[in-house]
PDB file of N, CA and C in Angstrom:
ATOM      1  N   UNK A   1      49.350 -68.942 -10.824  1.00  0.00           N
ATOM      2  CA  UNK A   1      48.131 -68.193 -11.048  1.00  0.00           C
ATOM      3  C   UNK A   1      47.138 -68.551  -9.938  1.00  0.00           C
ATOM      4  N   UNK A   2      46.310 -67.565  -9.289  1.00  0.00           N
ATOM      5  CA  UNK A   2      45.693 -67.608  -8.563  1.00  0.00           C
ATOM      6  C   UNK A   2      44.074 -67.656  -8.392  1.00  0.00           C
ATOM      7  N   UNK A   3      43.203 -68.332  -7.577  1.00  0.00           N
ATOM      8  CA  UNK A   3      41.996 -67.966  -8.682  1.00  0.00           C
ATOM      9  C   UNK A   3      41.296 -67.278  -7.076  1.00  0.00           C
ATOM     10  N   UNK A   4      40.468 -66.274  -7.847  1.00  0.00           N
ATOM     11  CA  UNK A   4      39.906 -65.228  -6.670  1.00  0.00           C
ATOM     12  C   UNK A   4      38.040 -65.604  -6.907  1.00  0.00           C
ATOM     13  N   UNK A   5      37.394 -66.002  -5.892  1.00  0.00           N
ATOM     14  CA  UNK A   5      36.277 -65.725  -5.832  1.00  0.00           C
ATOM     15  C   UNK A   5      35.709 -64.836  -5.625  1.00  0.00           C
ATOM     16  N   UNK A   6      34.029 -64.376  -6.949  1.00  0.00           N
ATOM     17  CA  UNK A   6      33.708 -63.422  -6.871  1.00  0.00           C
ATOM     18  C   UNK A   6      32.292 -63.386  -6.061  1.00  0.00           C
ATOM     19  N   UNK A   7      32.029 -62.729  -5.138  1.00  0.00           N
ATOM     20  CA  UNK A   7      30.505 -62.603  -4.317  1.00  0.00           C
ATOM     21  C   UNK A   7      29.428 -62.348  -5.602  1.00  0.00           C
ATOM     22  N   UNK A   8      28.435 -63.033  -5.914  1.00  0.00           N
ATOM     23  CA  UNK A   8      27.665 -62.882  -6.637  1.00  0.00           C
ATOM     24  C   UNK A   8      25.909 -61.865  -5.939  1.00  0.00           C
ATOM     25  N   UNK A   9      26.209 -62.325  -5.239  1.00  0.00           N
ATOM     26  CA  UNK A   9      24.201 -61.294  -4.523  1.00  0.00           C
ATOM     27  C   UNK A   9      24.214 -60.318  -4.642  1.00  0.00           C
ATOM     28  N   UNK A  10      24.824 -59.474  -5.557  1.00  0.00           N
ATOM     29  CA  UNK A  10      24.604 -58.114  -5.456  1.00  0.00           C
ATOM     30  C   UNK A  10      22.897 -58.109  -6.492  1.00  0.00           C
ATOM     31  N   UNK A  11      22.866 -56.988  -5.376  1.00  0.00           N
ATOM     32  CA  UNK A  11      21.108 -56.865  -6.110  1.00  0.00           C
ATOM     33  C   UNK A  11      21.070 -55.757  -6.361  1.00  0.00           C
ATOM     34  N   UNK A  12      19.718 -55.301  -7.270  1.00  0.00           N
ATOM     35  CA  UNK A  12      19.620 -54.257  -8.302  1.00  0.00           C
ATOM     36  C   UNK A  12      18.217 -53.604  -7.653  1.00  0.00           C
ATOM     37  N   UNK A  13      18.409 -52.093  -7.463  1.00  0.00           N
ATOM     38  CA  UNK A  13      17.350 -51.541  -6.991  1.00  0.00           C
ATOM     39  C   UNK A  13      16.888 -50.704  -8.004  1.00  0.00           C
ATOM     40  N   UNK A  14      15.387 -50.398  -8.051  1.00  0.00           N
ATOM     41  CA  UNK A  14      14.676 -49.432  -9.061  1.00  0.00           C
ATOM     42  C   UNK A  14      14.962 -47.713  -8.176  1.00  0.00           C
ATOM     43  N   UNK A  15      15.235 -47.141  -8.740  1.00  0.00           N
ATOM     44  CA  UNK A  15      15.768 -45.567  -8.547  1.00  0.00           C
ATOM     45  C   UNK A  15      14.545 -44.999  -9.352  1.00  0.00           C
ATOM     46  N   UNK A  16      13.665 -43.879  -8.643  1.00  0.00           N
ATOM     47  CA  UNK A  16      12.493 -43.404  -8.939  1.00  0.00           C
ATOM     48  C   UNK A  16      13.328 -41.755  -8.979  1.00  0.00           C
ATOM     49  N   UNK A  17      12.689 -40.760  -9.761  1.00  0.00           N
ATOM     50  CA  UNK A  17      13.324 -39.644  -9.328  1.00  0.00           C
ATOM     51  C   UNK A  17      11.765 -38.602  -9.957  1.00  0.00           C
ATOM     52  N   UNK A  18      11.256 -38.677  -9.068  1.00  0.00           N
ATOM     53  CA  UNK A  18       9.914 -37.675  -9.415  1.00  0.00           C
ATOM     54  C   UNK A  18      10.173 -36.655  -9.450  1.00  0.00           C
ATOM     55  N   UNK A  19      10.710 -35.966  -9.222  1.00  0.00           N
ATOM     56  CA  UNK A  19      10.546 -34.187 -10.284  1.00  0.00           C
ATOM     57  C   UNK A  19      11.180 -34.460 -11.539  1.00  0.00           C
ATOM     58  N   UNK A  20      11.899 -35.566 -11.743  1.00  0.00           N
ATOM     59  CA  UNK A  20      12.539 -35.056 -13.140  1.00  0.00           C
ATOM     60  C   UNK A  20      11.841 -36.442 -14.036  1.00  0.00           C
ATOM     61  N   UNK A  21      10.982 -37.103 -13.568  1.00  0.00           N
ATOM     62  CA  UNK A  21      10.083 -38.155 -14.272  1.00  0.00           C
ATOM     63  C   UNK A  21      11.059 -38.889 -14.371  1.00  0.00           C
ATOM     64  N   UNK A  22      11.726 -39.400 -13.652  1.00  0.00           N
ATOM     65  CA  UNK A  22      12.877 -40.621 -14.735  1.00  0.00           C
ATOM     66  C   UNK A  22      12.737 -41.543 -13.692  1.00  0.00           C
ATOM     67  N   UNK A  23      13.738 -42.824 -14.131  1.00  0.00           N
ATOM     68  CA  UNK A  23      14.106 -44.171 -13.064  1.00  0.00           C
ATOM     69  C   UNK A  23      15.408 -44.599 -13.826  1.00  0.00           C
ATOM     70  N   UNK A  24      16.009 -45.256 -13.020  1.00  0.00           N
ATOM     71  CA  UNK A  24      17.132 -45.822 -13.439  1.00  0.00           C
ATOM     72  C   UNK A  24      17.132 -47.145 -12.645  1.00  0.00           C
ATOM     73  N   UNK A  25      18.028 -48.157 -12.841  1.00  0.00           N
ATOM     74  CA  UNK A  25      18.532 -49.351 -11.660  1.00  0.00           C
ATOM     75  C   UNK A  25      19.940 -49.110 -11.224  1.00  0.00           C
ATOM     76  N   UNK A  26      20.123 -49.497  -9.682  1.00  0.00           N
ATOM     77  CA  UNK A  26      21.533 -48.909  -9.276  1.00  0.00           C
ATOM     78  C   UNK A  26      21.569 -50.572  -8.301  1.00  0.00           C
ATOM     79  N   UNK A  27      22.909 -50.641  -8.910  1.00  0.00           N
ATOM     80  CA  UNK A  27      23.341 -51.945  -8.044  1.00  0.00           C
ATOM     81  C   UNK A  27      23.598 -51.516  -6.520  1.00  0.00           C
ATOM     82  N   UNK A  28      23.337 -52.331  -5.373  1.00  0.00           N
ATOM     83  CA  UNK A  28      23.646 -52.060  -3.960  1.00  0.00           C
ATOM     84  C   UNK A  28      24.906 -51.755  -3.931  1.00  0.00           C
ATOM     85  N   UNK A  29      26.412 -52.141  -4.301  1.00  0.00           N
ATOM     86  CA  UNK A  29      27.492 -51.938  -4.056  1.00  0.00           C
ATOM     87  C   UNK A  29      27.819 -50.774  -5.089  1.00  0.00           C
ATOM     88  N   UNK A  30      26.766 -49.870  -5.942  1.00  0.00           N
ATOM     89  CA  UNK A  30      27.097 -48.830  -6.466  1.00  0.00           C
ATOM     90  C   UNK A  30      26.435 -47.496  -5.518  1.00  0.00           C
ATOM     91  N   UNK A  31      26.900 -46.111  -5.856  1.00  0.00           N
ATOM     92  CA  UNK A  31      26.033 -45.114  -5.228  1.00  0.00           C
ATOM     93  C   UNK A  31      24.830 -44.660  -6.433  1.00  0.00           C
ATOM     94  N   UNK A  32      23.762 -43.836  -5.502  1.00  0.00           N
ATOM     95  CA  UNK A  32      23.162 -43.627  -6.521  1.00  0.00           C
ATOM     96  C   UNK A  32      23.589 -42.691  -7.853  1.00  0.00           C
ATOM     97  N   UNK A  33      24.845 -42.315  -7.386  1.00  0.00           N
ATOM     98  CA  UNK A  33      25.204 -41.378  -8.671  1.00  0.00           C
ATOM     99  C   UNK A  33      25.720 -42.499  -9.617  1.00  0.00           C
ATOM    100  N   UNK A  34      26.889 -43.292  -9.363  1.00  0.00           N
ATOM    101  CA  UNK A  34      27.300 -43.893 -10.188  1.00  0.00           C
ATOM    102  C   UNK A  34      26.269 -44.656 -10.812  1.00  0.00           C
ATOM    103  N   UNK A  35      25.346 -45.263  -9.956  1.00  0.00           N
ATOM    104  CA  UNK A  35      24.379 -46.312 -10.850  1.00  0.00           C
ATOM    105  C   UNK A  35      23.764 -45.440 -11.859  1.00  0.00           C
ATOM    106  N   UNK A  36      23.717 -43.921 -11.531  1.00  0.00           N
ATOM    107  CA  UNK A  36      22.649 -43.603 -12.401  1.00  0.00           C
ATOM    108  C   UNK A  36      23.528 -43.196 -14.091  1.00  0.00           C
ATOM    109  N   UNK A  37      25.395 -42.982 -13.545  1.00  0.00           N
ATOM    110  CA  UNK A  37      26.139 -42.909 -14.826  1.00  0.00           C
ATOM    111  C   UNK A  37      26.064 -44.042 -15.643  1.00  0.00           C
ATOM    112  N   UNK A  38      26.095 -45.238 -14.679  1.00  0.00           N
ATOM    113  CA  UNK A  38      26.358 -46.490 -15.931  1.00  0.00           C
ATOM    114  C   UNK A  38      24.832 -46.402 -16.284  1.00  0.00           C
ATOM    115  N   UNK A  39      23.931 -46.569 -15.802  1.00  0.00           N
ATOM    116  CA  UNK A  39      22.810 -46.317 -17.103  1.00  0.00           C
ATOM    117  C   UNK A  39      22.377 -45.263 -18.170  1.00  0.00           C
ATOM    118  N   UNK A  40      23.648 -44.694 -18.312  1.00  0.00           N
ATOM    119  CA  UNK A  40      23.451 -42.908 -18.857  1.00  0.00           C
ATOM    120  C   UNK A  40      22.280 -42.117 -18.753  1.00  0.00           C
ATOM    121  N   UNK A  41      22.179 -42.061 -17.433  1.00  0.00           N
ATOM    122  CA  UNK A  41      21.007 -41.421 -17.539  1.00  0.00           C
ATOM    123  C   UNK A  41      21.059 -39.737 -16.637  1.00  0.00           C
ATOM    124  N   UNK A  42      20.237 -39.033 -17.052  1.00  0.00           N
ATOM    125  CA  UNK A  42      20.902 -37.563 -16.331  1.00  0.00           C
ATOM    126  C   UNK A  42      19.761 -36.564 -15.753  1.00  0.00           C
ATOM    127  N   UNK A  43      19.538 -37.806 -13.976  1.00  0.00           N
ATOM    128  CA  UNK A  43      18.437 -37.108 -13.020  1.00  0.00           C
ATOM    129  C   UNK A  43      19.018 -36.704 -12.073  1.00  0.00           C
ATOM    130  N   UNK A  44      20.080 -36.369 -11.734  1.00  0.00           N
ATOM    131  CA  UNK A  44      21.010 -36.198 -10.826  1.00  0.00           C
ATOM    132  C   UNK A  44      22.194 -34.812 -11.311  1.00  0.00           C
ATOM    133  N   UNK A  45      22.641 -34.209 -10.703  1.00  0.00           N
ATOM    134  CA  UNK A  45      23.546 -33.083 -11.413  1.00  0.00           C
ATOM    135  C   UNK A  45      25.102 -33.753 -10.439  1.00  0.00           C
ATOM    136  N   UNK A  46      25.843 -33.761 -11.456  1.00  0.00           N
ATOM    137  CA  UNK A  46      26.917 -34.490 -11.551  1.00  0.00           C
ATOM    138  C   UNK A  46      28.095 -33.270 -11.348  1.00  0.00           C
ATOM    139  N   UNK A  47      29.221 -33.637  -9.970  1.00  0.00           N
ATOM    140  CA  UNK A  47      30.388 -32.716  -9.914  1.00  0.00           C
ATOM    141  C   UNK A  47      31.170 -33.387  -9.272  1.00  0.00           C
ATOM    142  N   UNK A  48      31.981 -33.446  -8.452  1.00  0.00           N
ATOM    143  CA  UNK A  48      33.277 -34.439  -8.150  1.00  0.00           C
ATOM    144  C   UNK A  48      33.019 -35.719  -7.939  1.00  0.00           C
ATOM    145  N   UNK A  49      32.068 -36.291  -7.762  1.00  0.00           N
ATOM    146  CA  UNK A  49      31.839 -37.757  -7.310  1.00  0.00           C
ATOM    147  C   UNK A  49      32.063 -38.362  -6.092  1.00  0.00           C
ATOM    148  N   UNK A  50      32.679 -37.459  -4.612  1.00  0.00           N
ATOM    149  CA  UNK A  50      33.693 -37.816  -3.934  1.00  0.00           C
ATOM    150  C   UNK A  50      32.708 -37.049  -2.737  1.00  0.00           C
ATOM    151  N   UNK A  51      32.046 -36.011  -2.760  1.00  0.00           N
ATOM    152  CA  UNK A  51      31.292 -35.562  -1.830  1.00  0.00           C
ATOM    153  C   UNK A  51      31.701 -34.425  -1.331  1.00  0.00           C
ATOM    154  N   UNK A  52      32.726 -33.854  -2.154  1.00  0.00           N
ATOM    155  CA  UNK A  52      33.400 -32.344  -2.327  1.00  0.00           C
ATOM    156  C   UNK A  52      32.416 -31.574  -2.444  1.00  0.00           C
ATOM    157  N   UNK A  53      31.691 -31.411  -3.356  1.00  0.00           N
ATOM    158  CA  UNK A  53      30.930 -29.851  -4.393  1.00  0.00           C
ATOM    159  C   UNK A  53      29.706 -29.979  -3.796  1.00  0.00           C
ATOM    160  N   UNK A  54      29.024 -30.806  -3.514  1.00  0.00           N
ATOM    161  CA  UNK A  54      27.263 -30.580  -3.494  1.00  0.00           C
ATOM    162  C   UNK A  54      26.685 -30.749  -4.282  1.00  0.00           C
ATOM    163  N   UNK A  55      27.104 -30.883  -5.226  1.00  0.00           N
ATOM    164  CA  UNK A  55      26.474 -30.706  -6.862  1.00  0.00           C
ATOM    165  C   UNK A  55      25.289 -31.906  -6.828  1.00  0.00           C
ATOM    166  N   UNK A  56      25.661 -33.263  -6.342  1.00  0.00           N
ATOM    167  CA  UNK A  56      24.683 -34.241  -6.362  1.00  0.00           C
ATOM    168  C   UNK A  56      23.121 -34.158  -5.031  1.00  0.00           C
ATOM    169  N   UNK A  57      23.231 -33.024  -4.560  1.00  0.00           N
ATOM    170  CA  UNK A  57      22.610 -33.391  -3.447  1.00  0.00           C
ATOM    171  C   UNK A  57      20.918 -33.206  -4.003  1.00  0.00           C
ATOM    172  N   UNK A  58      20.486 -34.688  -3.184  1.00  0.00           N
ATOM    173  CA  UNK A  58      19.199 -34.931  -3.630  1.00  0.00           C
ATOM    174  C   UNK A  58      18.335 -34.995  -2.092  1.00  0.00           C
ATOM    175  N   UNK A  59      17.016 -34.705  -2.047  1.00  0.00           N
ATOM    176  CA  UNK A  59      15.978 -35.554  -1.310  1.00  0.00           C
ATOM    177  C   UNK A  59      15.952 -36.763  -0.885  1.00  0.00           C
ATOM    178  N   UNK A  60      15.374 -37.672  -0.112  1.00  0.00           N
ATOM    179  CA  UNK A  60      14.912 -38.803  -0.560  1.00  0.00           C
ATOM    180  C   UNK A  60      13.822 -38.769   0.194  1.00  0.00           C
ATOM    181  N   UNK A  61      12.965 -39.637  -0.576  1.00  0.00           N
ATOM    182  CA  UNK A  61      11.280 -39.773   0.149  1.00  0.00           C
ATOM    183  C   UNK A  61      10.944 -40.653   0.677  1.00  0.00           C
ATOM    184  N   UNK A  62      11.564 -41.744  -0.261  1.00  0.00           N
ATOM    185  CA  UNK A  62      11.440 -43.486   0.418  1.00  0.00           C
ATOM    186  C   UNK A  62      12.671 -44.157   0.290  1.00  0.00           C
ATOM    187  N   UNK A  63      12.753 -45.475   0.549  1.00  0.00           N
ATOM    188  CA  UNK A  63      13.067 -46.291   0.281  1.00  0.00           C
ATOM    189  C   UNK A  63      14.638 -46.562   1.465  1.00  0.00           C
ATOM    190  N   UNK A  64      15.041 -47.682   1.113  1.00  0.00           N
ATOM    191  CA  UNK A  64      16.078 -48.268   2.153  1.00  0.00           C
ATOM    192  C   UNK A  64      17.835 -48.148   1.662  1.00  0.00           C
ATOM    193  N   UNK A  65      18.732 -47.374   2.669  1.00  0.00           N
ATOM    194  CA  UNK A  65      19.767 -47.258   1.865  1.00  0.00           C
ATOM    195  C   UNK A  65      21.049 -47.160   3.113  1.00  0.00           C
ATOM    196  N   UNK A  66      22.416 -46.943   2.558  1.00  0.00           N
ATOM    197  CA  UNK A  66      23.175 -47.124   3.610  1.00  0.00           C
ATOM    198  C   UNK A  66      23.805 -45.428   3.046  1.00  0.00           C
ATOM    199  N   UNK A  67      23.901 -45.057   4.143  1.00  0.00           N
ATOM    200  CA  UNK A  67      24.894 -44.089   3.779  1.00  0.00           C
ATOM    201  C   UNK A  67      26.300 -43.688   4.304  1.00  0.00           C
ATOM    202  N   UNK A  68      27.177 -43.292   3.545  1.00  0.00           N
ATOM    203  CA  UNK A  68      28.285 -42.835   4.074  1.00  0.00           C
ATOM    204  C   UNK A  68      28.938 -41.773   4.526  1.00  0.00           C
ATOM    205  N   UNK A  69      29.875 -41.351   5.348  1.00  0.00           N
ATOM    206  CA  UNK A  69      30.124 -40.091   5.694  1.00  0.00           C
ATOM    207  C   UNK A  69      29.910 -38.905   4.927  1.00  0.00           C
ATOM    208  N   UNK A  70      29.349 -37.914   4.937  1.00  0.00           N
ATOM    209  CA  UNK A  70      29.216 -36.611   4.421  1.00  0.00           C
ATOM    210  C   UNK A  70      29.549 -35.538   4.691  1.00  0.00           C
ATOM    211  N   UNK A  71      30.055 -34.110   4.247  1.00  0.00           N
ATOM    212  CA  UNK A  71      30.167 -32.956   5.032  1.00  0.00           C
ATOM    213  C   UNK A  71      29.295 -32.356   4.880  1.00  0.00           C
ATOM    214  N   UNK A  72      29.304 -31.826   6.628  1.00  0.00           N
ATOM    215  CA  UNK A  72      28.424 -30.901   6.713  1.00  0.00           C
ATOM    216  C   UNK A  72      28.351 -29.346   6.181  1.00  0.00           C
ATOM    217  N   UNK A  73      29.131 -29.235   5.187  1.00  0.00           N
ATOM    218  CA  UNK A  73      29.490 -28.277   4.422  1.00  0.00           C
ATOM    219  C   UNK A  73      28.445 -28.214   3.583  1.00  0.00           C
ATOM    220  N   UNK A  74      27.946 -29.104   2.885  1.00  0.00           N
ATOM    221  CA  UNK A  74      27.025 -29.564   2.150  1.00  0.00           C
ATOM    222  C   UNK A  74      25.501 -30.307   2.402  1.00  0.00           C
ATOM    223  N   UNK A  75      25.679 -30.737   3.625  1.00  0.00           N
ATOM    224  CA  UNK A  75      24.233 -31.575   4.128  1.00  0.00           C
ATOM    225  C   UNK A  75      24.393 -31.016   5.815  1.00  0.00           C
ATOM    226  N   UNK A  76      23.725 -30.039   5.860  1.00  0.00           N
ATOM    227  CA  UNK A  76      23.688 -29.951   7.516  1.00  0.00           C
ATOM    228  C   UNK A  76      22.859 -31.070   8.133  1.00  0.00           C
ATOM    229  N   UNK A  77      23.248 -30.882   9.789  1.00  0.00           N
ATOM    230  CA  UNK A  77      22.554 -32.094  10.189  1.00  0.00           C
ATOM    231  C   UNK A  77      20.720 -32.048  10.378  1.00  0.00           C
ATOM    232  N   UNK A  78      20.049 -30.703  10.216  1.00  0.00           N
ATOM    233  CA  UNK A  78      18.745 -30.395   9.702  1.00  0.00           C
ATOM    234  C   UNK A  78      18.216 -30.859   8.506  1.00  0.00           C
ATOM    235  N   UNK A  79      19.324 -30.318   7.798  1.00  0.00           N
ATOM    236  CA  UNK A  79      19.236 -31.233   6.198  1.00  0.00           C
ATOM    237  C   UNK A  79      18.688 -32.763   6.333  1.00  0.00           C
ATOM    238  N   UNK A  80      20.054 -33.123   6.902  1.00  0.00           N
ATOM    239  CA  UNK A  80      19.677 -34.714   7.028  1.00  0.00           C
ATOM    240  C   UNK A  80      18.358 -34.993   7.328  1.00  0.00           C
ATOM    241  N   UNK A  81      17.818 -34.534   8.676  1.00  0.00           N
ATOM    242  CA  UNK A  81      16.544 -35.101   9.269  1.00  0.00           C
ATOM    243  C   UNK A  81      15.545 -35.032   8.413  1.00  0.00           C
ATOM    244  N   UNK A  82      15.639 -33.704   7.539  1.00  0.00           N
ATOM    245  CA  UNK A  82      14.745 -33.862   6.029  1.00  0.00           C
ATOM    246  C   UNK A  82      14.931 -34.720   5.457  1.00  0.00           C
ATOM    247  N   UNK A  83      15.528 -35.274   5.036  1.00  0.00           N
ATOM    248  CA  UNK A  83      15.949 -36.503   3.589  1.00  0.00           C
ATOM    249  C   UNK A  83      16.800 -35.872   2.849  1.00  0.00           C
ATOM    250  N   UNK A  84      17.854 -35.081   3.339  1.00  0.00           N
ATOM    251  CA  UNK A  84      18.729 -34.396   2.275  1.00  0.00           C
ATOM    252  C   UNK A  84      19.882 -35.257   2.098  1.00  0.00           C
ATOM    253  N   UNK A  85      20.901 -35.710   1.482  1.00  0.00           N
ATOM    254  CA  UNK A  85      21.885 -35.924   0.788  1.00  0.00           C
ATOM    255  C   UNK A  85      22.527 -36.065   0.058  1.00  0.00           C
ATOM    256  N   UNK A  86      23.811 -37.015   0.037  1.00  0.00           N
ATOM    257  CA  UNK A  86      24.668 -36.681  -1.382  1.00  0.00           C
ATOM    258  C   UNK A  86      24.272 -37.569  -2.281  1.00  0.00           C
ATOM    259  N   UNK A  87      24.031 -38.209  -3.005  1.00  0.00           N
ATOM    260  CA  UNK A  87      23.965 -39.159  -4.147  1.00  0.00           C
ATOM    261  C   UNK A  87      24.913 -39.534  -4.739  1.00  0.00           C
ATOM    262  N   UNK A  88      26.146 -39.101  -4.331  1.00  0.00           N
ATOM    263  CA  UNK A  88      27.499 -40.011  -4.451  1.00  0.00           C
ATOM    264  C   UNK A  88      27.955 -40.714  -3.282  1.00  0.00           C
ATOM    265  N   UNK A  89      27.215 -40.187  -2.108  1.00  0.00           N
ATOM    266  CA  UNK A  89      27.622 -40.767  -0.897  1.00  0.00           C
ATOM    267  C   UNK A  89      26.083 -41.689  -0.184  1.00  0.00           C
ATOM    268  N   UNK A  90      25.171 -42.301  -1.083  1.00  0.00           N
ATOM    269  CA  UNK A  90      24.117 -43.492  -0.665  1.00  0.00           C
ATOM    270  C   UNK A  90      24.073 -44.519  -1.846  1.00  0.00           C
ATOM    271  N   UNK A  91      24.185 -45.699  -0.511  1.00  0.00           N
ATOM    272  CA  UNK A  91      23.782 -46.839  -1.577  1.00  0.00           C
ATOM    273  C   UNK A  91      22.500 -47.469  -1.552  1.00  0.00           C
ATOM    274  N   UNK A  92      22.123 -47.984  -2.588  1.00  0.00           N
ATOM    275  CA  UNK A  92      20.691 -48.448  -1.891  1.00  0.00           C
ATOM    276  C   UNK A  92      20.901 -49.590  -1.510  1.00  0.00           C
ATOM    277  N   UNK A  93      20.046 -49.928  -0.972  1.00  0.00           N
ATOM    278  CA  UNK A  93      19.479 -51.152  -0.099  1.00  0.00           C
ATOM    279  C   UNK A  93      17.878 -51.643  -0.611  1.00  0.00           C
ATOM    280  N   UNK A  94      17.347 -50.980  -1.444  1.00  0.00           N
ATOM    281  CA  UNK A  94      15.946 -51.494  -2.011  1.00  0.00           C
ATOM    282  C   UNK A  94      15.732 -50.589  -2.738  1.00  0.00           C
ATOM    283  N   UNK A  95      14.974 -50.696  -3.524  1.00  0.00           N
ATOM    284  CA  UNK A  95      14.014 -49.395  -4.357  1.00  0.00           C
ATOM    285  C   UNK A  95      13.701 -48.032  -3.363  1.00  0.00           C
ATOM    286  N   UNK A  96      14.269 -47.124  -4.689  1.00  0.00           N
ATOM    287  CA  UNK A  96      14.337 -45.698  -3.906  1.00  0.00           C
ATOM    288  C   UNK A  96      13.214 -44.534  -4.502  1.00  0.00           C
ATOM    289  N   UNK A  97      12.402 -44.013  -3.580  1.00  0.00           N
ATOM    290  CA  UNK A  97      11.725 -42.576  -4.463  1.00  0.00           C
ATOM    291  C   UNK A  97      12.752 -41.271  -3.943  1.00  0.00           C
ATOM    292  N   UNK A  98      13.475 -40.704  -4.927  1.00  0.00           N
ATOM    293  CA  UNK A  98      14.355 -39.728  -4.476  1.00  0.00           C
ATOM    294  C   UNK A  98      13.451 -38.465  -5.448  1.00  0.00           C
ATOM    295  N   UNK A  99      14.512 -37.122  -4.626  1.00  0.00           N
ATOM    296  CA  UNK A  99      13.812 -35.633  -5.649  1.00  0.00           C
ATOM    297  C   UNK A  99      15.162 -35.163  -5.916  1.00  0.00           C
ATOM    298  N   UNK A 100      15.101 -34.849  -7.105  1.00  0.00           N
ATOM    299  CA  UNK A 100      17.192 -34.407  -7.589  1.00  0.00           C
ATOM    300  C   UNK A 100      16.846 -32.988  -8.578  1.00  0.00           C
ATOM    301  N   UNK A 101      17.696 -31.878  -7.525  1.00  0.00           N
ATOM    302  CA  UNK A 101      17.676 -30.812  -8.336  1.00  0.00           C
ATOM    303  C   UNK A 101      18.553 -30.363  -7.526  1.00  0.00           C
ATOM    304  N   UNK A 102      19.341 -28.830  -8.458  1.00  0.00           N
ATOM    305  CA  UNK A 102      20.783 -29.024  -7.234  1.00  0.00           C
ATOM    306  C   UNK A 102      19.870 -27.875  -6.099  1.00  0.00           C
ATOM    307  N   UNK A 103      20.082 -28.509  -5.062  1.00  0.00           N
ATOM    308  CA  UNK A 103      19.826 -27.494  -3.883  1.00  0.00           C
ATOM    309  C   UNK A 103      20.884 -27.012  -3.406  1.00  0.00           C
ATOM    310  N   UNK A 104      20.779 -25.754  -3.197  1.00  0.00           N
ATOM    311  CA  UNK A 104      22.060 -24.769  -2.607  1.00  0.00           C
ATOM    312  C   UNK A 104      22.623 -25.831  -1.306  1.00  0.00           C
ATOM    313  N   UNK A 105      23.849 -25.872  -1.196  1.00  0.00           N
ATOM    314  CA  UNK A 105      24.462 -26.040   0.110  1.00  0.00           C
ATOM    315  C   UNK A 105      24.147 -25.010   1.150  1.00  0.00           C
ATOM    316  N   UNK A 106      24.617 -26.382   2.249  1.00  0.00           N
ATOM    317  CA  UNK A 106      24.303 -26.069   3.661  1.00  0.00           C
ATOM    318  C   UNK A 106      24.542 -24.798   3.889  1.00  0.00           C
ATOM    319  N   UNK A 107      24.067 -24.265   4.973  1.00  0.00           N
ATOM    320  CA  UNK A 107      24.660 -22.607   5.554  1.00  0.00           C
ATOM    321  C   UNK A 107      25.190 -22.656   6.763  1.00  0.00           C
TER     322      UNK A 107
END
């Protein structure tokens, strides 16, 4: 039997979502979609999880985050320079003010 060490620093960011009045906490090694499933909470519009559909795509206004590859199917690169993305595809990095409503995909 083997014994595996686990990294403990994962830290917990406050998730703000002003148009829809809510907050949630999303661990750094979660995205903001998932953090916002394990707290059942429903400020975000939820569809493949994977960065397929668009369905999650949010604003963001503030705060510090990492993000991961996206298509531009869904977030053009104009988009981006706005604060547009996926919310299955950012993690945070600190407390976030995001805006979540589904916005049509890219053109």
């Amino acid at each position: 039997m083997s014994t595996q060490t686990v990294e403990t620093d994962i830290k917990v960011h406050r998730i703000q979502v002003v148009n829809r009045n809510q907050e949630y906490l999303c661990r750094d090694d979660k995205s903001l979609l998932v953090g916002m499933e394990l707290q059942n909470t429903q400020a975000i519009e939820v569809g493949c999880r994977g960065g397929g559909c668009g369905m999650c795509k949010i604003r963001i206004l503030d705060g510090e985050f990492e993000k991961k590859r996206m298509s531009r199917a869904h977030v053009s690169e104009a988009e981006e320079g706005e604060g547009f993305a996926l919310a299955c595809r950012i993690l945070p990095r600190g407390d976030m003010v995001i805006e979540s409503d589904h916005f049509e995909p890219a053109q």
